[in-house]
N, C-alpha and C. Protein backbone atom coordinates (compact mmCIF):
# COMPACT_ATOMS: atom_id res chain seq x y z
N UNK A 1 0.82 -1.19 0.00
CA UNK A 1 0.00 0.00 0.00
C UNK A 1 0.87 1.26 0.00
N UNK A 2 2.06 1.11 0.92
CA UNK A 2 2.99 2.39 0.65
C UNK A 2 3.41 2.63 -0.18
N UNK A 3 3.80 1.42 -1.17
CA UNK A 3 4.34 2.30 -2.90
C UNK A 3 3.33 2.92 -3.38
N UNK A 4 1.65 2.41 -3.54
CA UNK A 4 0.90 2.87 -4.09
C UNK A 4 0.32 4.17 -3.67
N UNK A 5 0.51 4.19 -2.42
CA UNK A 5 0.55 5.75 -1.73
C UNK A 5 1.49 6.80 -2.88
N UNK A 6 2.74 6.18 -2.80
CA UNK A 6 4.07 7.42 -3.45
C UNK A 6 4.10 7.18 -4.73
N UNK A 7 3.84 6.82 -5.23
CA UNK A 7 3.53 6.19 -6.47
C UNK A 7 1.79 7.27 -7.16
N UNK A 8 0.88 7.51 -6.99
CA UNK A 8 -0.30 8.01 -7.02
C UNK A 8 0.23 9.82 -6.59
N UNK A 9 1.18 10.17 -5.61
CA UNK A 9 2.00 11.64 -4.98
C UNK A 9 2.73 12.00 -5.94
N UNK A 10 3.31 10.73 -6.65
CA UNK A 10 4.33 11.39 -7.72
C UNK A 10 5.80 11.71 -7.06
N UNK A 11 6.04 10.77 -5.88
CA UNK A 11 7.16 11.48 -4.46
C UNK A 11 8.33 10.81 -5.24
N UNK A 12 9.12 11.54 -4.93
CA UNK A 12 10.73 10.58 -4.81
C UNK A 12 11.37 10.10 -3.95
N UNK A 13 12.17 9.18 -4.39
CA UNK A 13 12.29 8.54 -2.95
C UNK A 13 13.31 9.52 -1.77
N UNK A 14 14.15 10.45 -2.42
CA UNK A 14 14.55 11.78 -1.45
C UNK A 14 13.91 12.39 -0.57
N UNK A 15 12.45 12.22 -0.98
CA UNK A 15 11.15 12.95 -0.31
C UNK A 15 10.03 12.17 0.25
N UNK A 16 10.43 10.83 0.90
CA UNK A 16 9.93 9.88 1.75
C UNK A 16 10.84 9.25 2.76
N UNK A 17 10.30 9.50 3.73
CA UNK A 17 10.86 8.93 5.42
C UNK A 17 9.65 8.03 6.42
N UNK A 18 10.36 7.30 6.62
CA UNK A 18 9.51 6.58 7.65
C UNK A 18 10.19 7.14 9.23
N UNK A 19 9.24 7.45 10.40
CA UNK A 19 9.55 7.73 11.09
C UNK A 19 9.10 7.24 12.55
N UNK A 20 9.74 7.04 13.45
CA UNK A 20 10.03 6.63 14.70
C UNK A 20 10.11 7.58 16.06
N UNK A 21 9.72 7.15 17.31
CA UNK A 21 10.60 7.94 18.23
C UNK A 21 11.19 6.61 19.24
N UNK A 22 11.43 6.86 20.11
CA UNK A 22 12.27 5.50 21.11
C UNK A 22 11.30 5.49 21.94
N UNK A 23 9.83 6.42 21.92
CA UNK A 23 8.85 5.70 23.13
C UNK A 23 8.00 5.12 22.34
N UNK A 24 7.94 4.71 20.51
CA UNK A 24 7.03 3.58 20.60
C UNK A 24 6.14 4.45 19.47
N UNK A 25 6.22 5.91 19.43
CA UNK A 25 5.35 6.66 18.20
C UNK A 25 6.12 6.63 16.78
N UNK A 26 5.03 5.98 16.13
CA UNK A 26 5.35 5.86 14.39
C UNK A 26 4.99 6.59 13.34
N UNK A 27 5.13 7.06 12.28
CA UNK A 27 4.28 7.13 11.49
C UNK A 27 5.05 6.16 9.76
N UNK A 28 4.03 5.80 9.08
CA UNK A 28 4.22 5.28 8.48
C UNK A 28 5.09 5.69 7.11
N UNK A 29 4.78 7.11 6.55
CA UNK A 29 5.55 7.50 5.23
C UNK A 29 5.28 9.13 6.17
N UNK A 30 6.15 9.87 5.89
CA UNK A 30 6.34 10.91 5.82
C UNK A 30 6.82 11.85 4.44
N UNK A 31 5.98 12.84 4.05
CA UNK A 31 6.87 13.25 2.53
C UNK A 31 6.79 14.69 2.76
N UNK A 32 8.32 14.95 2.65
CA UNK A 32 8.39 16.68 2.31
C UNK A 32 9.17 17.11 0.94
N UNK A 33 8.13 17.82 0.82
CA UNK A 33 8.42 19.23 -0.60
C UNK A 33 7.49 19.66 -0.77
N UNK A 34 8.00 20.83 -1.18
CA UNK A 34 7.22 22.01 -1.64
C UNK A 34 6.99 22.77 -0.54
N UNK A 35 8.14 22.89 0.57
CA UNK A 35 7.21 23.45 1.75
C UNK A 35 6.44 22.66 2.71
N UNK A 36 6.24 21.69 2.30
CA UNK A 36 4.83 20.87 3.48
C UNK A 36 5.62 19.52 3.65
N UNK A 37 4.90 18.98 4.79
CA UNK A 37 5.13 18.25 5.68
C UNK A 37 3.87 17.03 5.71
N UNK A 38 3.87 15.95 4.89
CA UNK A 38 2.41 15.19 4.51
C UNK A 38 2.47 14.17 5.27
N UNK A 39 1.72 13.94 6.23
CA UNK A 39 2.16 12.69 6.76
C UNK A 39 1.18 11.35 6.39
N UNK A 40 1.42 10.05 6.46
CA UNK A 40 0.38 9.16 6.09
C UNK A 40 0.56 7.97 7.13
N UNK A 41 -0.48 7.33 7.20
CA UNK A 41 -0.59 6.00 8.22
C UNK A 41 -1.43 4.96 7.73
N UNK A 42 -1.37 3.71 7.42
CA UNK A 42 -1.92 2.54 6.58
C UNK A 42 -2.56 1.49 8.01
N UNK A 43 -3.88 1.69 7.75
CA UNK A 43 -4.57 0.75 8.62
C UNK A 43 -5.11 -0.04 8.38
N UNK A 44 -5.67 -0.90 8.60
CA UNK A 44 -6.36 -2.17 7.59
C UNK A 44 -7.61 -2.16 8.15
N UNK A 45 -8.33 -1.07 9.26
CA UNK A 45 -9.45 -1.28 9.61
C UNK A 45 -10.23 -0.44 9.06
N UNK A 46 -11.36 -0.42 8.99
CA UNK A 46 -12.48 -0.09 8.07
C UNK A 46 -13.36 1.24 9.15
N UNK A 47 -12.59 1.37 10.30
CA UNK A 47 -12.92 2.61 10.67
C UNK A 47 -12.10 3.20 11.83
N UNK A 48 -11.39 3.85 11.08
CA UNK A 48 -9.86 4.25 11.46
C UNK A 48 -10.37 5.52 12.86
N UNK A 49 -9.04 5.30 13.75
CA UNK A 49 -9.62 6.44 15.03
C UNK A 49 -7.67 7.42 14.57
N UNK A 50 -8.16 8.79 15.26
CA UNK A 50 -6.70 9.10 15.34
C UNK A 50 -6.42 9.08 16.65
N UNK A 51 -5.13 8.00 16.11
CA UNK A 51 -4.50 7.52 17.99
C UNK A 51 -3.31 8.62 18.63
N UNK A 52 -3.00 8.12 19.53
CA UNK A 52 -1.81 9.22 20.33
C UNK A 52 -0.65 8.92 19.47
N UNK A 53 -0.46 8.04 18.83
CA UNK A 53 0.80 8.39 18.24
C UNK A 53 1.03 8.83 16.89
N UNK A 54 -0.22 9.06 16.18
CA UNK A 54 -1.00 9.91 15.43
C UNK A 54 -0.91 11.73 15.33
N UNK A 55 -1.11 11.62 16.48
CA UNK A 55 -0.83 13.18 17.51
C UNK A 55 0.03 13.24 17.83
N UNK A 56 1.46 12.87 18.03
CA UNK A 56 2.51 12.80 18.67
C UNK A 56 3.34 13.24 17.00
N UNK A 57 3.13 12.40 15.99
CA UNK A 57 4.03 12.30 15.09
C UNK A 57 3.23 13.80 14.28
N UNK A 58 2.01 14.12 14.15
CA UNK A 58 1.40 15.48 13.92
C UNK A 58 2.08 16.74 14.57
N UNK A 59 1.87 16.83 15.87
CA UNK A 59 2.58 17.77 16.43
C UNK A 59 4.45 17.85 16.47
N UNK A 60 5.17 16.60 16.67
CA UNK A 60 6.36 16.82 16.47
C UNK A 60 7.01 17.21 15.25
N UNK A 61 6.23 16.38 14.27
CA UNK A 61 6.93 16.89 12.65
C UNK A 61 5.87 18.17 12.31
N UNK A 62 5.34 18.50 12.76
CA UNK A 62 4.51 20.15 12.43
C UNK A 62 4.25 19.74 11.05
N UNK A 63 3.29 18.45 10.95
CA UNK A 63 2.88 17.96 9.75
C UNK A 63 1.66 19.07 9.35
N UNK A 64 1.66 18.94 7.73
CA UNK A 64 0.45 20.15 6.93
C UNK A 64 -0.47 19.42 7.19
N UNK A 65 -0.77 18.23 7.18
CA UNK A 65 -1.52 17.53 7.38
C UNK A 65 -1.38 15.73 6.88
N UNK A 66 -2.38 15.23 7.80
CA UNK A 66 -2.12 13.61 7.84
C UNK A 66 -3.29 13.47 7.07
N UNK A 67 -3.06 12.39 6.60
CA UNK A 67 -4.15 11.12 5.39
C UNK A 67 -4.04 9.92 6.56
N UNK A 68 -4.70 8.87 6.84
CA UNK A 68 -4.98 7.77 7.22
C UNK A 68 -5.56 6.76 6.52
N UNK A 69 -5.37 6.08 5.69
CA UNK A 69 -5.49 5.16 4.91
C UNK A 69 -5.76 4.03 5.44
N UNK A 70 -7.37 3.58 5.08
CA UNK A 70 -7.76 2.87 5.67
C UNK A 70 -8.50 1.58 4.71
N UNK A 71 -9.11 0.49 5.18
CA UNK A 71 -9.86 -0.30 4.02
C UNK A 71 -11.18 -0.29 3.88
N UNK A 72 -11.61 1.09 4.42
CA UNK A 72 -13.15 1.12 4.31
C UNK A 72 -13.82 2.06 3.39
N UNK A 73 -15.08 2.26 3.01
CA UNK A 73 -15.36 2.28 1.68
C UNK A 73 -15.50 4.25 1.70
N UNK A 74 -15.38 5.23 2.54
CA UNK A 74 -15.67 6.22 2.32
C UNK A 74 -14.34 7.27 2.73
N UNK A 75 -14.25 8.46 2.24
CA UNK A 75 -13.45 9.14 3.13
C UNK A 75 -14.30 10.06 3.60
N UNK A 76 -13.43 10.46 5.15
CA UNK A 76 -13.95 11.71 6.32
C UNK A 76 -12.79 11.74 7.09
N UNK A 77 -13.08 13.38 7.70
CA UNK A 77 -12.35 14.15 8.26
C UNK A 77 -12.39 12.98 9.61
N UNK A 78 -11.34 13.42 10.39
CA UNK A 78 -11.01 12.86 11.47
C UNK A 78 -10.91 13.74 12.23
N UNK A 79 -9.84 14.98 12.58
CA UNK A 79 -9.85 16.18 13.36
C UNK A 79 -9.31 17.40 12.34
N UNK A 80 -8.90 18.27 12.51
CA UNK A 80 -8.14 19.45 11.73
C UNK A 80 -7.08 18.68 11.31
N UNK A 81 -7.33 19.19 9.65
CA UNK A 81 -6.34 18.63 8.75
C UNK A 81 -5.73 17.05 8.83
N UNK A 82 -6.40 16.06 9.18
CA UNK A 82 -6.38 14.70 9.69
C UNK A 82 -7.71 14.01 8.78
N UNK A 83 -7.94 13.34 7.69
CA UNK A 83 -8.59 12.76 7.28
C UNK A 83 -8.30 10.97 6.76
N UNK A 84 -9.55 10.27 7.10
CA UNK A 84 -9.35 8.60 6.94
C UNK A 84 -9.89 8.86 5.04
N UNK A 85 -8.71 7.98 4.61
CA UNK A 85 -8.98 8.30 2.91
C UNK A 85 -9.33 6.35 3.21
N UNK A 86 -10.45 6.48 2.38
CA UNK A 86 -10.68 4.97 1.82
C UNK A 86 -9.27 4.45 0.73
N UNK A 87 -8.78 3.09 0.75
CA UNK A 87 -7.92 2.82 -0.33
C UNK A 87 -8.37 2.75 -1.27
N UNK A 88 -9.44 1.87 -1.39
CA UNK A 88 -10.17 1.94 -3.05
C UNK A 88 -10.56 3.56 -3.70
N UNK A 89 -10.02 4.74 -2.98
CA UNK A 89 -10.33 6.20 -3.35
C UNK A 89 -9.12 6.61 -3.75
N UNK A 90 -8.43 6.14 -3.59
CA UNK A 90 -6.75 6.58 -3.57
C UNK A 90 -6.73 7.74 -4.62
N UNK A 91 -7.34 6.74 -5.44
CA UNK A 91 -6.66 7.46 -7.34
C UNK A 91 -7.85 8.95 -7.26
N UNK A 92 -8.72 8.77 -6.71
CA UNK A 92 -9.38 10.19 -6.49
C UNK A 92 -9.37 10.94 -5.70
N UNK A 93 -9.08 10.87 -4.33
CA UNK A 93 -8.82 11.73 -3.18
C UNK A 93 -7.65 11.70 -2.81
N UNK A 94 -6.80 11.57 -3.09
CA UNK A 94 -5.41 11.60 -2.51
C UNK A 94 -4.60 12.50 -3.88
N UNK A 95 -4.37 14.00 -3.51
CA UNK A 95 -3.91 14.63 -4.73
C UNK A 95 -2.19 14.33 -4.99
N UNK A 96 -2.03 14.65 -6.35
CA UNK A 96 -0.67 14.41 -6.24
C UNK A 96 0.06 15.68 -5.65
N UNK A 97 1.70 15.25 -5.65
CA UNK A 97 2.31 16.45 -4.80
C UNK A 97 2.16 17.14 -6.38
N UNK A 98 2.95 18.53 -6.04
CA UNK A 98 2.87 19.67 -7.48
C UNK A 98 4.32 19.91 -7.10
């Protein structure tokens, strides 16, 4: 699902990071250019929550905003600038970078 994420962005691989901290917060792809800070997270549940380490990797990387990628059939907002994108939507809601 993560190639098809960067792959659909148009990213290079210069401009994708996976990221960590040592208490246990992840996020799954991180992509910067153009100025912004995109963050993404791949869930396999069909109704995605935003967790603390969600918020942790939001506020530390002063992300523009997170996508949550999930396997359920609709997309919606989650909190400010935090939205669950359906995968089968990919190719329509998920814009490329510019």
């Amino acid at each position: 699902m993560l190639e098809a994420v960067i792959q659909r962005l148009g990213a290079t691989a210069e401009q994708c990071y996976f990221w960590a901290t040592h208490t246990g917060a992840e996020l799954d792809l991180l992509v910067v250019g153009g100025g912004r800070r995109l963050g993404y997270e791949i869930k396999r549940t069909t109704a995605p929550r935003l967790t603390p380490s969600m918020r942790s990797a939001f506020d530390d990387l002063r992300l523009t905003s997170l996508d949550v990628i999930h396997a359920g059939s609709q997309t919606f907002p989650l909190a400010r600038r935090v939205r669950a994108v359906a995968s089968a939507r990919l190719l329509t809601d998920l814009p490329q970078l510019r």
